[in-house]
C-alpha atoms as a PDB file:
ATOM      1  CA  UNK A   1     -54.027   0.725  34.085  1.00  0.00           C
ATOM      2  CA  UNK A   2     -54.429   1.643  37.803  1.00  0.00           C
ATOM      3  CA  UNK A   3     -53.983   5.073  38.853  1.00  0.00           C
ATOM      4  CA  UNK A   4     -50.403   5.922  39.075  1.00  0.00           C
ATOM      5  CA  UNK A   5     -49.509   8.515  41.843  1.00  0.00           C
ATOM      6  CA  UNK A   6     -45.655   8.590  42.272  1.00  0.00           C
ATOM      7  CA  UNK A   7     -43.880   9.267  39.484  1.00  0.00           C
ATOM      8  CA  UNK A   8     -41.691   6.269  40.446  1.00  0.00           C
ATOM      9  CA  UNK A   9     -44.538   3.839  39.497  1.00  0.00           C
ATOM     10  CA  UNK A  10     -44.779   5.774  35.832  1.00  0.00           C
ATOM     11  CA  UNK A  11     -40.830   5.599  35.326  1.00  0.00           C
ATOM     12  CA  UNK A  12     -41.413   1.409  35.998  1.00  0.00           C
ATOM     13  CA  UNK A  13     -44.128   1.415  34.093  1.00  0.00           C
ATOM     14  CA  UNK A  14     -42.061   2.679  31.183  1.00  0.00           C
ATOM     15  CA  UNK A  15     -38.637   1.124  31.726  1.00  0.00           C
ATOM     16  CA  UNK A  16     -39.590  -2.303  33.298  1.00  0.00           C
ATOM     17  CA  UNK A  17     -41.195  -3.687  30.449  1.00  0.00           C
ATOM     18  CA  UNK A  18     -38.567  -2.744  28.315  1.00  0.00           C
ATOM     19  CA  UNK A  19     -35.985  -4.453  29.696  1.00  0.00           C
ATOM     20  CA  UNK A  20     -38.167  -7.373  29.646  1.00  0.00           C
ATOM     21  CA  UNK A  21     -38.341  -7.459  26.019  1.00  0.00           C
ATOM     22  CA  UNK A  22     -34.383  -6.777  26.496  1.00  0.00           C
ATOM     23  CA  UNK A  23     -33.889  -9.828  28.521  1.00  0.00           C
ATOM     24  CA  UNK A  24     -36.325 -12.180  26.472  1.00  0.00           C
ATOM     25  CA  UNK A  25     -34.002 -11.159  23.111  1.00  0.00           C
ATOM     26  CA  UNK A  26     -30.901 -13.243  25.802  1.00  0.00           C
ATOM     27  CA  UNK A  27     -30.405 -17.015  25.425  1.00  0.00           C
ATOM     28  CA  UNK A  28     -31.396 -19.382  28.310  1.00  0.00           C
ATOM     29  CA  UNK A  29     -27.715 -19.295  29.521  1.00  0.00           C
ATOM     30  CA  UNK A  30     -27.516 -15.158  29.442  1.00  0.00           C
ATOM     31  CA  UNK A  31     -31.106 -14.410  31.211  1.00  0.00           C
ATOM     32  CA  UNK A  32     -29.755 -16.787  34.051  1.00  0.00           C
ATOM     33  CA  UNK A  33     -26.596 -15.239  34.385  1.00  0.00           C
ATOM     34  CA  UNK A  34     -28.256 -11.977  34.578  1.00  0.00           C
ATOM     35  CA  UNK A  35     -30.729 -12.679  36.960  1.00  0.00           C
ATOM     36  CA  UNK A  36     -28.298 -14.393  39.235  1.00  0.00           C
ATOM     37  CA  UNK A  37     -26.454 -10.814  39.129  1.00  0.00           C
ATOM     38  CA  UNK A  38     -29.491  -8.838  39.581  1.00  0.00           C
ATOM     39  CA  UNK A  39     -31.080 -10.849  42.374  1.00  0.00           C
ATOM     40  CA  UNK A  40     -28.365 -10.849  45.318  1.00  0.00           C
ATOM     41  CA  UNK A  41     -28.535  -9.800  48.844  1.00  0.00           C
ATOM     42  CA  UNK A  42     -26.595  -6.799  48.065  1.00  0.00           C
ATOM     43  CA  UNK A  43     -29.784  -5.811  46.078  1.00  0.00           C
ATOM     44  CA  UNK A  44     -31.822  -5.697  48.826  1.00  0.00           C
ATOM     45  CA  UNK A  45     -29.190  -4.290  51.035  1.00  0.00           C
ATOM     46  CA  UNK A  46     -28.952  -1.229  48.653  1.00  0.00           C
ATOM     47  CA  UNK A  47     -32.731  -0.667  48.607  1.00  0.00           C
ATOM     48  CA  UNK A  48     -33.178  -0.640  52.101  1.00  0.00           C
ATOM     49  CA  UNK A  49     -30.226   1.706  52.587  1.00  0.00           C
ATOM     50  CA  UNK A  50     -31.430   4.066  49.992  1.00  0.00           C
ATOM     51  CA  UNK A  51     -35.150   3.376  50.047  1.00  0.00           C
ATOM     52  CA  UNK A  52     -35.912   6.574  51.432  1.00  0.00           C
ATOM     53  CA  UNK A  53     -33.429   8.845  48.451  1.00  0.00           C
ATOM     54  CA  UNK A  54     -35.473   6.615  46.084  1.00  0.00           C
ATOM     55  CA  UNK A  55     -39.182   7.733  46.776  1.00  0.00           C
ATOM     56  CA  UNK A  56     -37.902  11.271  47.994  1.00  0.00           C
ATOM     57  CA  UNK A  57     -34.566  12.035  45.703  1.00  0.00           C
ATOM     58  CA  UNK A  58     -31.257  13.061  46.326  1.00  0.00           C
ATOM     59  CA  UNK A  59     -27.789  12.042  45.549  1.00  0.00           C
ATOM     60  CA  UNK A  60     -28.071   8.063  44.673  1.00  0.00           C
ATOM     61  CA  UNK A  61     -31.090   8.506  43.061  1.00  0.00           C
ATOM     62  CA  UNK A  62     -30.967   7.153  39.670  1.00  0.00           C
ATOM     63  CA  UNK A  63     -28.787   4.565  40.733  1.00  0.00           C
ATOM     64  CA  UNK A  64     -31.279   3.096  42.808  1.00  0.00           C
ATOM     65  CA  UNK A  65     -34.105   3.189  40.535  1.00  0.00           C
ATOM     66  CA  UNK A  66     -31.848   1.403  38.307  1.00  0.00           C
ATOM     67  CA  UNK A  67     -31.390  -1.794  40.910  1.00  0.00           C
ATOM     68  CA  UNK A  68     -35.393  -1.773  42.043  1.00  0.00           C
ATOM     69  CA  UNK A  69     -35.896  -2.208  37.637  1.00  0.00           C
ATOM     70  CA  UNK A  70     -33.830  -4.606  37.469  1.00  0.00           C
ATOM     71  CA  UNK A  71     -34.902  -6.489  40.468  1.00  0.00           C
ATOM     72  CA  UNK A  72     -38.407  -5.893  39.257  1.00  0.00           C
ATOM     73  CA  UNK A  73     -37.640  -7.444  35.627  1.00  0.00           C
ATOM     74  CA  UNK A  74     -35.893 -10.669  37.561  1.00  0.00           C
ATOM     75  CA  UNK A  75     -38.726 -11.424  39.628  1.00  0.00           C
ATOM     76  CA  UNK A  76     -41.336 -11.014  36.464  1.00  0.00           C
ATOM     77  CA  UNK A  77     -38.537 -14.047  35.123  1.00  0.00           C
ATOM     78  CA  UNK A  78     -40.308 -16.299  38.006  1.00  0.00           C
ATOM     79  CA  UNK A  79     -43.303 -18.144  37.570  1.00  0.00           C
ATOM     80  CA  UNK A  80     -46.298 -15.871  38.487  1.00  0.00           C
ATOM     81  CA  UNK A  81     -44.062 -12.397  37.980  1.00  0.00           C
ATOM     82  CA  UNK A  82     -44.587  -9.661  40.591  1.00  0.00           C
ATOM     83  CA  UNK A  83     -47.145  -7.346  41.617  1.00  0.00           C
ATOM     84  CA  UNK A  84     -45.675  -3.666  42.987  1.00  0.00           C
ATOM     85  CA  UNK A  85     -46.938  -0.412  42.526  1.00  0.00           C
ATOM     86  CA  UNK A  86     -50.396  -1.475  42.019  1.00  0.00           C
ATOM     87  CA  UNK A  87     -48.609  -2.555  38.753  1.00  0.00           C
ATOM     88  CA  UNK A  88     -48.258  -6.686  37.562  1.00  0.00           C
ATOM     89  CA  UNK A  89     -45.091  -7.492  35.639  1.00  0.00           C
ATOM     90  CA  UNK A  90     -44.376 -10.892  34.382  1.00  0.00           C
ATOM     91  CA  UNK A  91     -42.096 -12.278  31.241  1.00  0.00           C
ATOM     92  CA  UNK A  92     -44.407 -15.477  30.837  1.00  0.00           C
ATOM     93  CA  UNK A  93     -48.330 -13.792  30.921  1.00  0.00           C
ATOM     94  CA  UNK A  94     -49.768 -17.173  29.627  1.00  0.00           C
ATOM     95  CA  UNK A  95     -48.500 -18.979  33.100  1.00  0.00           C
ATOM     96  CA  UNK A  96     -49.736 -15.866  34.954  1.00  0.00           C
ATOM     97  CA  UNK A  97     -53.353 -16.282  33.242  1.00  0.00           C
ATOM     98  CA  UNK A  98     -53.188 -19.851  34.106  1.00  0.00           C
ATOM     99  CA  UNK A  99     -51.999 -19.285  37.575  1.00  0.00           C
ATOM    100  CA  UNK A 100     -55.015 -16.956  37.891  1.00  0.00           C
ATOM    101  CA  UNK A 101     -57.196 -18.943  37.038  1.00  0.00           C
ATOM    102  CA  UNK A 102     -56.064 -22.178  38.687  1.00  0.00           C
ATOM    103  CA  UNK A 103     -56.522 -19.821  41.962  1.00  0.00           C
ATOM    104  CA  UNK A 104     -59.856 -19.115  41.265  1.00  0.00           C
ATOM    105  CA  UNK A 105     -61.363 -22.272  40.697  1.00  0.00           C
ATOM    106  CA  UNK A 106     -59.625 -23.271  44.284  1.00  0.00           C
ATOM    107  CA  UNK A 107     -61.673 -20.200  45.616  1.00  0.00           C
ATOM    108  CA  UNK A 108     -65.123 -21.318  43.868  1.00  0.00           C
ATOM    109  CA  UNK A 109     -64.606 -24.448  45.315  1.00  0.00           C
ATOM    110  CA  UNK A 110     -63.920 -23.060  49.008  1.00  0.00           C
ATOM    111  CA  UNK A 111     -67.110 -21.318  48.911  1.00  0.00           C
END
């Protein structure tokens, strides 16, 4: 595990994988209708509003930790999950491996 230096990366290194294993316990039907939810523009919207009461604290806090999880554990839904933090999160690590190494035998090739 890479160094973690904020505790924000520790707290999503705790809680995202959890609610992975929350959302993978969800029918096809449910995990779609929650990631449709999760993964709107006013996600972003509130993120960059509050970005700053996220990494430093203050009133909104928790709240917005709670939309960057859960737009952390949609993303690890899509094929190759996410990378933030220094930290790789993905519901599906067999199609990460293969991604991975797909990649690099482009890169062998290149060279």
């Amino acid at each position: 595990m890479p160094e973690v230096r904020h505790p924000l990366a520790g707290m999503l290194a705790v809680v995202v994988p959890l609610e992975i294993d929350r959302m993978r316990a969800m029918n096809d039907e449910q995990r779609t209708q929650q990631i449709a939810e999760h993964a709107s523009r006013t996600v972003a919207q509130l993120l960059g509003e509050q970005g700053d009461v996220l990494l430093y604290g203050g009133r909104g806090c928790a709240e917005t930790f709670a939309v960057l999880a859960r737009g952390l554990v949609c993303l690890a839904w899509a094929p190759g999950g996410v990378t933030a933090f220094g930290m790789h999160f993905c519901a599906r690590h067999e199609e990460c491996e293969k991604a991975d190494a797909e990649l690099a035998a482009r890169e062998a090739s290149c060279v």
